[in-house]
Protein backbone atom coordinates (compact mmCIF):
# COMPACT_ATOMS: atom_id res chain seq x y z
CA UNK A 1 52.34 19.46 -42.47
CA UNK A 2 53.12 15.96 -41.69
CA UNK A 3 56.92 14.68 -41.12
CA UNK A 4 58.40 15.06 -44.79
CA UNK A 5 60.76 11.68 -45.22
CA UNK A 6 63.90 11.33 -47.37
CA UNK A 7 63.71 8.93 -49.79
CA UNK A 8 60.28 9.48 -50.65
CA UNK A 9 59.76 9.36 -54.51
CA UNK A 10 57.17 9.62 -57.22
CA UNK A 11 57.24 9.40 -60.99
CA UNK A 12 55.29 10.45 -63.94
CA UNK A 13 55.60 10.62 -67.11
CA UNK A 14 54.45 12.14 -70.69
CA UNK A 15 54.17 11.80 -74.45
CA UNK A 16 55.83 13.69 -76.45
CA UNK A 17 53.41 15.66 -78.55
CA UNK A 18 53.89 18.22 -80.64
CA UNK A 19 52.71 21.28 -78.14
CA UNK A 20 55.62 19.90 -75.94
CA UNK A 21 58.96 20.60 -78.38
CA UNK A 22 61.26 23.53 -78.48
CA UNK A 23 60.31 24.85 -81.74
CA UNK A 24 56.64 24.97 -80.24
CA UNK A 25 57.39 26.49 -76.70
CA UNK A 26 60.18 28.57 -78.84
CA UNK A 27 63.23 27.10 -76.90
CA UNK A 28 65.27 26.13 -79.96
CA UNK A 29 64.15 26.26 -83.42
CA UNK A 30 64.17 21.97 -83.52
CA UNK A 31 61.51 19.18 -83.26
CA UNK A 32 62.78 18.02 -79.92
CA UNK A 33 61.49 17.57 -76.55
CA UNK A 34 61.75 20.80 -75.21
CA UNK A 35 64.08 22.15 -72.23
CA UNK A 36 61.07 23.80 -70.37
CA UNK A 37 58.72 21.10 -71.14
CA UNK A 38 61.13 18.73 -69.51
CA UNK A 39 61.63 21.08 -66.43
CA UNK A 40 57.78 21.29 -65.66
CA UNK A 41 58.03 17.74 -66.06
CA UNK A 42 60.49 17.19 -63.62
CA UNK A 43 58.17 19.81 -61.08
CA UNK A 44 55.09 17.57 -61.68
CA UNK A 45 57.36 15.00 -60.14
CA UNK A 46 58.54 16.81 -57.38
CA UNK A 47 55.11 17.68 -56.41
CA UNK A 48 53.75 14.17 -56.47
CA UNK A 49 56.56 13.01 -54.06
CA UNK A 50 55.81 15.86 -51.39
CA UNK A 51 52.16 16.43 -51.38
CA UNK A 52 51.37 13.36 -49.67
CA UNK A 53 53.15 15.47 -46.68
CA UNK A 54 51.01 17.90 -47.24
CA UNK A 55 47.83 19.52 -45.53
CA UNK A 56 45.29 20.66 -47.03
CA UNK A 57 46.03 24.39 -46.48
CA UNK A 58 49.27 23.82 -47.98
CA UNK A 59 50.96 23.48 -51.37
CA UNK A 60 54.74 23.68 -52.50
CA UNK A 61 55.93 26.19 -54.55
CA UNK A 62 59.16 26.03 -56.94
CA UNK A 63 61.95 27.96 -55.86
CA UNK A 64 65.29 26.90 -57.55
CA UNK A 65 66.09 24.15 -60.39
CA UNK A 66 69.35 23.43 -61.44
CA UNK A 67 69.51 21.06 -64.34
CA UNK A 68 71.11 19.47 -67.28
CA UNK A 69 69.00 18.17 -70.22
CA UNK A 70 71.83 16.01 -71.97
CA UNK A 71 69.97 13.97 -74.86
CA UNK A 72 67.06 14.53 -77.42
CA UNK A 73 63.93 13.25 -77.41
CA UNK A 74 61.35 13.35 -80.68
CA UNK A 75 58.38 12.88 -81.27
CA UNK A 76 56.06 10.39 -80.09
CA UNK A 77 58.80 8.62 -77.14
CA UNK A 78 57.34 8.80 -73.98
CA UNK A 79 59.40 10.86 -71.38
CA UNK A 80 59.77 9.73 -67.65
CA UNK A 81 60.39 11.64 -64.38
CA UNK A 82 61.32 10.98 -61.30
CA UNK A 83 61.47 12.69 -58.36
CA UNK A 84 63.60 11.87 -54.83
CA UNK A 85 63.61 13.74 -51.41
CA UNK A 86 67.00 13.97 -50.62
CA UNK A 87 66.88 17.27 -47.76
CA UNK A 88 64.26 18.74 -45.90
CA UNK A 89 65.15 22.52 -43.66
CA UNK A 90 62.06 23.01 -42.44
CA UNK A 91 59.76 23.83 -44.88
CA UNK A 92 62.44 23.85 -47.83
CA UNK A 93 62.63 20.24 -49.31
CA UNK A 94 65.56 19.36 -52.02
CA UNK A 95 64.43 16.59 -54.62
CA UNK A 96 66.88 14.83 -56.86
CA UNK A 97 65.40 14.89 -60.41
CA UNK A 98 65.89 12.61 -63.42
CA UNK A 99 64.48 12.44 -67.18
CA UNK A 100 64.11 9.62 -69.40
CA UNK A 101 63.13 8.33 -72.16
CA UNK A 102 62.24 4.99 -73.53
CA UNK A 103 66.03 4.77 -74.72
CA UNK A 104 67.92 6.67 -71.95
CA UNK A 105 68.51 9.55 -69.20
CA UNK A 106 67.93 12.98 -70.73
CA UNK A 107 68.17 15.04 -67.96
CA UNK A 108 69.49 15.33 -64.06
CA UNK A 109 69.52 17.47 -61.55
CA UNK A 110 68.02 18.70 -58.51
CA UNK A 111 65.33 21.26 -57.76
CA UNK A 112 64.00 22.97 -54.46
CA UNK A 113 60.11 23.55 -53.09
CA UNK A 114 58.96 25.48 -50.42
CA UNK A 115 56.00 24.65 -48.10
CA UNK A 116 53.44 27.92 -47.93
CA UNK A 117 49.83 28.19 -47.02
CA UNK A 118 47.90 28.16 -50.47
CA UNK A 119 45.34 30.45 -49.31
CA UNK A 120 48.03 33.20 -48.15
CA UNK A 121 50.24 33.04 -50.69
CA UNK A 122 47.65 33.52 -53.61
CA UNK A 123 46.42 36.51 -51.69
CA UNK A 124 49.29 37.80 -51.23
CA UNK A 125 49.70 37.32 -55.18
CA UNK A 126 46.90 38.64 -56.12
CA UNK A 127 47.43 42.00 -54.76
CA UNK A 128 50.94 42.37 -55.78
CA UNK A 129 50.81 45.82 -57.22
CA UNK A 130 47.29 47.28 -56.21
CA UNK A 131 47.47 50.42 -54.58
């Protein structure tokens, strides 16, 4: 793992398609951009912003999000994310997190990764629960 640098950001967006609403990923019974679909959104850009920092061994996995999703989105808008790091402890980095959309912010928040070894960790997944 390389030095991981504050500041560092990435961004990347999505359109929002039918598969991607709440009444599709059943997270609300409306034709909005969906809560969870936002949220892996807001992961993708995480990911983007640390993996440059990465080896090759290595990958980040999710392990808290806190967020607020504070305006709809229908569809067809495209939906924007963006990603800062704002703390690294080791191999815990903290990323400020944004939404928008081609009108305004739809979500904030911030949301934590953890460095692992790919290799170990899906191992170590993979035998979860064989005796």
């Amino acid at each position: 793992m390389k030095e991981i640098l504050t500041g560092e950001t990435a961004e990347v967006y999505t359109k929002v398609t039918t598969d991607k609403l709440a009444i599709a990923v059943g997270s609300g019974s409306l034709k909005v951009f969906a809560t969870p679909s936002m949220t892996a959104l807001m992961e993708e850009a995480a990911c983007a912003a640390v993996n440059p920092f990465l080896d090759e061994s290595e990958t980040s996995v999710g392990i808290s999000l806190h967020i607020e999703h504070i305006a709809p989105t229908p569809v067809g808008m495209t939906v924007f994310a963006d990603a800062e790091i704002i703390e690294v402890n080791g191999r815990e980095i903290t990323f400020k997190v944004t939404a928008r959309d081609e009108i305004t912010e739809i979500g904030h928040g911030t949301h934590k990764r953890f460095i692992v070894n790919a290799e170990n960790f899906q191992s170590k997944t993979d035998t979860k629960g064989i005796m």
